[in-house]
N, C-alpha and C. Protein backbone atom coordinates (compact mmCIF):
# COMPACT_ATOMS: atom_id res chain seq x y z
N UNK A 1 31.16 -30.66 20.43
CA UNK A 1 30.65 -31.82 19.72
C UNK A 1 29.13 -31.74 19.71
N UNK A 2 28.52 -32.21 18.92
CA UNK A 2 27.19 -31.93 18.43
C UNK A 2 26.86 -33.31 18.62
N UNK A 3 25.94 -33.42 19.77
CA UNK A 3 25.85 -35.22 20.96
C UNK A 3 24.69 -35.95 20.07
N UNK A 4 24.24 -35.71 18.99
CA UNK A 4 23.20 -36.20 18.18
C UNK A 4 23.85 -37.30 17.51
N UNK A 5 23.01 -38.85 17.68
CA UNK A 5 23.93 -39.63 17.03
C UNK A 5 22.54 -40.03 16.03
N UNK A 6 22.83 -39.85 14.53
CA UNK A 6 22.18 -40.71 13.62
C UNK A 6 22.41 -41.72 13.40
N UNK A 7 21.14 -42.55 12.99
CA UNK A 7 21.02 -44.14 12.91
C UNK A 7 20.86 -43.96 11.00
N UNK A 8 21.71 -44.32 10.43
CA UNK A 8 21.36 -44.69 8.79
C UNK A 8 21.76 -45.83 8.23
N UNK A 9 20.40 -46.71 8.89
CA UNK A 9 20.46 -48.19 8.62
C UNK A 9 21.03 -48.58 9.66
N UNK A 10 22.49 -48.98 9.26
CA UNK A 10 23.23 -49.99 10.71
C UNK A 10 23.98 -49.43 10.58
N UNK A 11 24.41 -48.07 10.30
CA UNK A 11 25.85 -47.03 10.47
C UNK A 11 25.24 -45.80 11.37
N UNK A 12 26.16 -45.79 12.62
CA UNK A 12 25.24 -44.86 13.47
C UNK A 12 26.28 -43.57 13.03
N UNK A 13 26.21 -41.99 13.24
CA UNK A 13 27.23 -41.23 13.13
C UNK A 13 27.32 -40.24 13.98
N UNK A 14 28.28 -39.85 14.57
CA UNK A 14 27.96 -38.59 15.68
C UNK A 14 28.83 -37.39 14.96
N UNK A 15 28.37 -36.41 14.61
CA UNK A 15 29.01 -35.16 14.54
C UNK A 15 29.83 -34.80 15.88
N UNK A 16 31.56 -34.27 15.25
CA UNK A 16 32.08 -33.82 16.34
C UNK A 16 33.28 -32.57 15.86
N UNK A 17 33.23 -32.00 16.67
CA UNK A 17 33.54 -30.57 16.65
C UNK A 17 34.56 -30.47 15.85
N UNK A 18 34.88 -29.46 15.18
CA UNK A 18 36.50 -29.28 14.54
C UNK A 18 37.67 -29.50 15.30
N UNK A 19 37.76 -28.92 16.76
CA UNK A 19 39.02 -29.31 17.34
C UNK A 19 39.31 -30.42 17.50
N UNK A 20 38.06 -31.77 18.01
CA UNK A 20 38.75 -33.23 18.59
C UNK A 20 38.53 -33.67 17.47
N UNK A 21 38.39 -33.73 15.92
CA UNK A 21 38.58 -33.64 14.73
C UNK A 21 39.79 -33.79 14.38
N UNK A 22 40.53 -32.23 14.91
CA UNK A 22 41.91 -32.15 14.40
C UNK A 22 42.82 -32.95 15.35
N UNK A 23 42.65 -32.73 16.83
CA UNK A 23 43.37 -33.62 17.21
C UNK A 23 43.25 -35.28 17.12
N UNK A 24 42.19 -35.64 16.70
CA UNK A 24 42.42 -37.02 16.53
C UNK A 24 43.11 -37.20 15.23
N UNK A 25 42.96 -36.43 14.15
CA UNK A 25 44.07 -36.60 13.07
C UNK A 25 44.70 -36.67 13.52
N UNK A 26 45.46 -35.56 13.69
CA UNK A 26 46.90 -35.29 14.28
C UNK A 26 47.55 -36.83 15.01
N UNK A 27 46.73 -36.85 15.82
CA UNK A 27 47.20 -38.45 16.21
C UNK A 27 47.91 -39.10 15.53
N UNK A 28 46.22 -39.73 14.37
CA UNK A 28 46.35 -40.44 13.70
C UNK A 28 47.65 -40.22 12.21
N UNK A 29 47.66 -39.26 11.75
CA UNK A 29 48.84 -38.72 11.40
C UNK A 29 50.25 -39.27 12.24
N UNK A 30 50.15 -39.16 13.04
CA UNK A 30 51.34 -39.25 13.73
C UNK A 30 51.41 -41.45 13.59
N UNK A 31 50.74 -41.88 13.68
CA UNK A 31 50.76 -42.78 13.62
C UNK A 31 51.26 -43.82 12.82
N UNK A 32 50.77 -43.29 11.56
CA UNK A 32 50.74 -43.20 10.21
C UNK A 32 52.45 -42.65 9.94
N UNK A 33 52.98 -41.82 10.68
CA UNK A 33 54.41 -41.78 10.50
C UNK A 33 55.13 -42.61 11.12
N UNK A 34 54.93 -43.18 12.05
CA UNK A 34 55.64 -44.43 12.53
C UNK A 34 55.62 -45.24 11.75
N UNK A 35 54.55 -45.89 11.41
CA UNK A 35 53.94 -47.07 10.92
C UNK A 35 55.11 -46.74 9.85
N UNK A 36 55.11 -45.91 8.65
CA UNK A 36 55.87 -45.95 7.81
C UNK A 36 57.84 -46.11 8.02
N UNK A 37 57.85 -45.21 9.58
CA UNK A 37 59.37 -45.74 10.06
C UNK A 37 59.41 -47.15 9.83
N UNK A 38 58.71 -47.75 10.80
CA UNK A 38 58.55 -49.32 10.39
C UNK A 38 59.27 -50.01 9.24
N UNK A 39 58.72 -49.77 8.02
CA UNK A 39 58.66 -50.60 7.06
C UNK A 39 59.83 -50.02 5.95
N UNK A 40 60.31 -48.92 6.82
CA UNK A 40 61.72 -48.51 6.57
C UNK A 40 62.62 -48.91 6.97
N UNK A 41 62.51 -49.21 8.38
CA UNK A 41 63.30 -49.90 9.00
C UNK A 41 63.13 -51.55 8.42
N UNK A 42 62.21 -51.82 8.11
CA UNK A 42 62.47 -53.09 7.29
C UNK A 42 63.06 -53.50 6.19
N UNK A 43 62.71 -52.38 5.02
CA UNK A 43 64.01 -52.34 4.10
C UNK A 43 65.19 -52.17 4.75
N UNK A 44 65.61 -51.52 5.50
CA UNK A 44 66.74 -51.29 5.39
C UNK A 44 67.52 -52.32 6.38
N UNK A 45 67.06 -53.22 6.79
CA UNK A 45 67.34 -54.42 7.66
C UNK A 45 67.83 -54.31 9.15
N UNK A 46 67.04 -53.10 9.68
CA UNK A 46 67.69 -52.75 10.58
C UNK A 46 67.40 -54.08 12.23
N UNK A 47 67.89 -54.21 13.34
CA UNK A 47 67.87 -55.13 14.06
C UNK A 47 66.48 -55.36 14.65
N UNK A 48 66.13 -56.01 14.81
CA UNK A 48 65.09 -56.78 15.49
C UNK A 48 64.51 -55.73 16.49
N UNK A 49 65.55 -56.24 17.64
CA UNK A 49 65.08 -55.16 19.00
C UNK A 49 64.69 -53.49 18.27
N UNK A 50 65.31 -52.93 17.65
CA UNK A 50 65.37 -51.69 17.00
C UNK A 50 63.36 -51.71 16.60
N UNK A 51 63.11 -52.56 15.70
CA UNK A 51 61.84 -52.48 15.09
C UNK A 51 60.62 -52.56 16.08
N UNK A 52 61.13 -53.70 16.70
CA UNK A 52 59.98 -53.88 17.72
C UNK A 52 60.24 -53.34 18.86
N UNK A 53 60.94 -52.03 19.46
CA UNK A 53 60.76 -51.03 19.81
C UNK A 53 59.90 -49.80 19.29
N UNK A 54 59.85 -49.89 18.42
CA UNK A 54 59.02 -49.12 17.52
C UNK A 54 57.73 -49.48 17.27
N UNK A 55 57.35 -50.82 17.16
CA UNK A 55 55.91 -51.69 17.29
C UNK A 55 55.43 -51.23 18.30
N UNK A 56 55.84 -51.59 19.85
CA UNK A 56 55.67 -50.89 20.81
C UNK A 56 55.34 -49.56 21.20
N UNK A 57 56.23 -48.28 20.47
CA UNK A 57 55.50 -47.22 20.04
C UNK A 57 54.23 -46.48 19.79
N UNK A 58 53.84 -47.61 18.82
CA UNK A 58 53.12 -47.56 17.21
C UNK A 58 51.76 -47.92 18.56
N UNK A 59 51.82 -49.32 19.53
CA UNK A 59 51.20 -49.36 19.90
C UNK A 59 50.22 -48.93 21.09
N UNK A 60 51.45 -48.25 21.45
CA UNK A 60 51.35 -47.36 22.84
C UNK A 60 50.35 -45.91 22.31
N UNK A 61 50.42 -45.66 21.15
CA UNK A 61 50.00 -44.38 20.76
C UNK A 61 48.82 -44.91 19.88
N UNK A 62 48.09 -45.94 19.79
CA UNK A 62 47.11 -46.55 19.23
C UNK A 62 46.15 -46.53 20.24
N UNK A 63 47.13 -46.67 21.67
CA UNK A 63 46.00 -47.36 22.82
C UNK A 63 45.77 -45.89 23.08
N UNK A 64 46.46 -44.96 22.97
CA UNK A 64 46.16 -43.37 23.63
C UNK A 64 45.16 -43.41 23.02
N UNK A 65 45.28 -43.75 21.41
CA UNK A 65 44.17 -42.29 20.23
C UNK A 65 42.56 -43.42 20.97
N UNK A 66 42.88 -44.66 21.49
CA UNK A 66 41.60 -45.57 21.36
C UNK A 66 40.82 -45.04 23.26
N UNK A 67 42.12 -44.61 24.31
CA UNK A 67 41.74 -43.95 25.13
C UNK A 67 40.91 -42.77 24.96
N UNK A 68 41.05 -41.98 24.11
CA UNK A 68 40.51 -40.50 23.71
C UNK A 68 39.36 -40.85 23.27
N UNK A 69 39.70 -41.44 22.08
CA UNK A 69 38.01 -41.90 21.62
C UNK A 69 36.94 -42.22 22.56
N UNK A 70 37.21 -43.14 23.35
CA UNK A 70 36.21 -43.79 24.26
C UNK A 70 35.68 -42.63 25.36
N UNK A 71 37.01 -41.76 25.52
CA UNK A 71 36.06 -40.75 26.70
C UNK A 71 35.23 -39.79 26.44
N UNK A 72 35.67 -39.37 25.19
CA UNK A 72 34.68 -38.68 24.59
C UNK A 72 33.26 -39.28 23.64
N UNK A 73 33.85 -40.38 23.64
CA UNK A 73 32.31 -41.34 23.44
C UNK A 73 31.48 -41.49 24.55
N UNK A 74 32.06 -41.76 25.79
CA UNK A 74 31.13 -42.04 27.09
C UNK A 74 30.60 -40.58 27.55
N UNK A 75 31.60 -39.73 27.54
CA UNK A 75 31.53 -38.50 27.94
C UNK A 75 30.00 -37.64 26.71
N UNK A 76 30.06 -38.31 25.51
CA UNK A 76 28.91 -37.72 24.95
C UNK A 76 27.65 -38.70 24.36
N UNK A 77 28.04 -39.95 23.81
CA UNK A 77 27.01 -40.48 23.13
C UNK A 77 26.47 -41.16 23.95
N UNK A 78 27.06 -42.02 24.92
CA UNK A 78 26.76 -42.48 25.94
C UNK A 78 25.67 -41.83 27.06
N UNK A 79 26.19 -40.89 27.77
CA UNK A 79 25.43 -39.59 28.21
C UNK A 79 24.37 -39.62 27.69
N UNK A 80 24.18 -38.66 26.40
CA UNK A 80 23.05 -38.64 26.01
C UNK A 80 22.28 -39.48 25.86
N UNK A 81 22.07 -41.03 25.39
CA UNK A 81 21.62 -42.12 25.09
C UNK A 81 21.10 -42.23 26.77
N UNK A 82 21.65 -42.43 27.48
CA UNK A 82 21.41 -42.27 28.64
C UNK A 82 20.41 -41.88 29.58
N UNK A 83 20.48 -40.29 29.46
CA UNK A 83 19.37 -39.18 29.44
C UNK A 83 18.16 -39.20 28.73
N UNK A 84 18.03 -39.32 27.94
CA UNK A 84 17.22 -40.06 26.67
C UNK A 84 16.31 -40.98 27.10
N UNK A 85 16.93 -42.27 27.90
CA UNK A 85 15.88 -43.00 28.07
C UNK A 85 16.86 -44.36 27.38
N UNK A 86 17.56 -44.40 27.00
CA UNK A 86 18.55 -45.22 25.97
C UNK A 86 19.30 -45.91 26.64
N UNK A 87 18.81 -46.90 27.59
CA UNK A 87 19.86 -47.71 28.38
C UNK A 87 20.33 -48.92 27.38
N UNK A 88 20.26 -49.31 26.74
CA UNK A 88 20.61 -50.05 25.74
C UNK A 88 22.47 -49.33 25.46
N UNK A 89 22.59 -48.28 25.45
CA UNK A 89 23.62 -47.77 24.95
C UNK A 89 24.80 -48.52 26.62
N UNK A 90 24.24 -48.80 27.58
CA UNK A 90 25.31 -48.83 28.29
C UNK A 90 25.54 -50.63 28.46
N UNK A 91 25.00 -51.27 27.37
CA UNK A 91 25.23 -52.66 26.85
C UNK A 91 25.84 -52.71 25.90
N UNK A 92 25.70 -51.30 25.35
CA UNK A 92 26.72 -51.27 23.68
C UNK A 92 27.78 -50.93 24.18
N UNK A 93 28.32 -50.42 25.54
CA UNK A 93 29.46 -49.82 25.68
C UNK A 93 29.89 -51.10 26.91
N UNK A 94 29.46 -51.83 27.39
CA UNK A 94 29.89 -52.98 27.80
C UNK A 94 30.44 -54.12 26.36
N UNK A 95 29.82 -54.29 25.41
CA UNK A 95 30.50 -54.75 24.22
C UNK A 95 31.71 -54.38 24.19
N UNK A 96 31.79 -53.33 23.75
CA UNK A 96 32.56 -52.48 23.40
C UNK A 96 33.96 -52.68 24.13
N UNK A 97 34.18 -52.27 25.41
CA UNK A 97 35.04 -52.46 26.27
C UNK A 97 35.46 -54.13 26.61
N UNK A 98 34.59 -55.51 26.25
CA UNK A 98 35.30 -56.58 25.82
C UNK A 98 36.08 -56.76 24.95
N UNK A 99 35.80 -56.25 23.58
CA UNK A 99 36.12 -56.00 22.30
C UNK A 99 37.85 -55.30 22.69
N UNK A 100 37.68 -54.24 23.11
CA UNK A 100 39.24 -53.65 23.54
C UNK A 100 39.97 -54.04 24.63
N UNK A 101 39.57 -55.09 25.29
CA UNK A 101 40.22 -55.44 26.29
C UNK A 101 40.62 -57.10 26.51
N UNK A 102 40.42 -57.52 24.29
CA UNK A 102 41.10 -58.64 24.14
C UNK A 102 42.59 -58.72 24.39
């Protein structure tokens, strides 16, 4: 991952490597195929418990891809911001962790 985060305007962006790239697709892909079981299982009227077993799923593998993200956010933008002189960043990542831990 390339730990440089640009500021353009109020959209910050961090370049990151091709592999945690692909695996966060992949994830997200995968996600994206549930999600669609879902609403299959809704046409097709299948039972209650059945669906929201699957919500559960959907959400369990939301909280992974949002686990991954964050360590490799702390693990790099964080860090660097850090090193830097950028303590501000470890107030953005106190936000942050309220925000996900509604």
């Amino acid at each position: 991952m390339d730990l440089t985060t640009l500021d353009n305007g109020n959209i910050k962006h961090t370049q990151r490597d091709n592999k945690e790239i692909q695996d966060m697709m992949k994830r997200l892909s995968r996600i994206e195929g549930q999600v669609r079981g879902v609403k299959k299982m809704l046409e097709d009227d299948r039972y209650c418990v059945d669906i929201l077993t699957q919500v559960a799923s959907i959400q369990a593998a939301l909280n992974g891809f949002n686990k991954q993200l964050l360590a490799n956010h702390i693990k790099s933008c964080v860090c660097d911001d850090i090193r830097a002189g950028n303590d501000s960043a470890v107030d953005e990542l106190c936000e942050l962790l309220k925000k996900l831990m509604k």
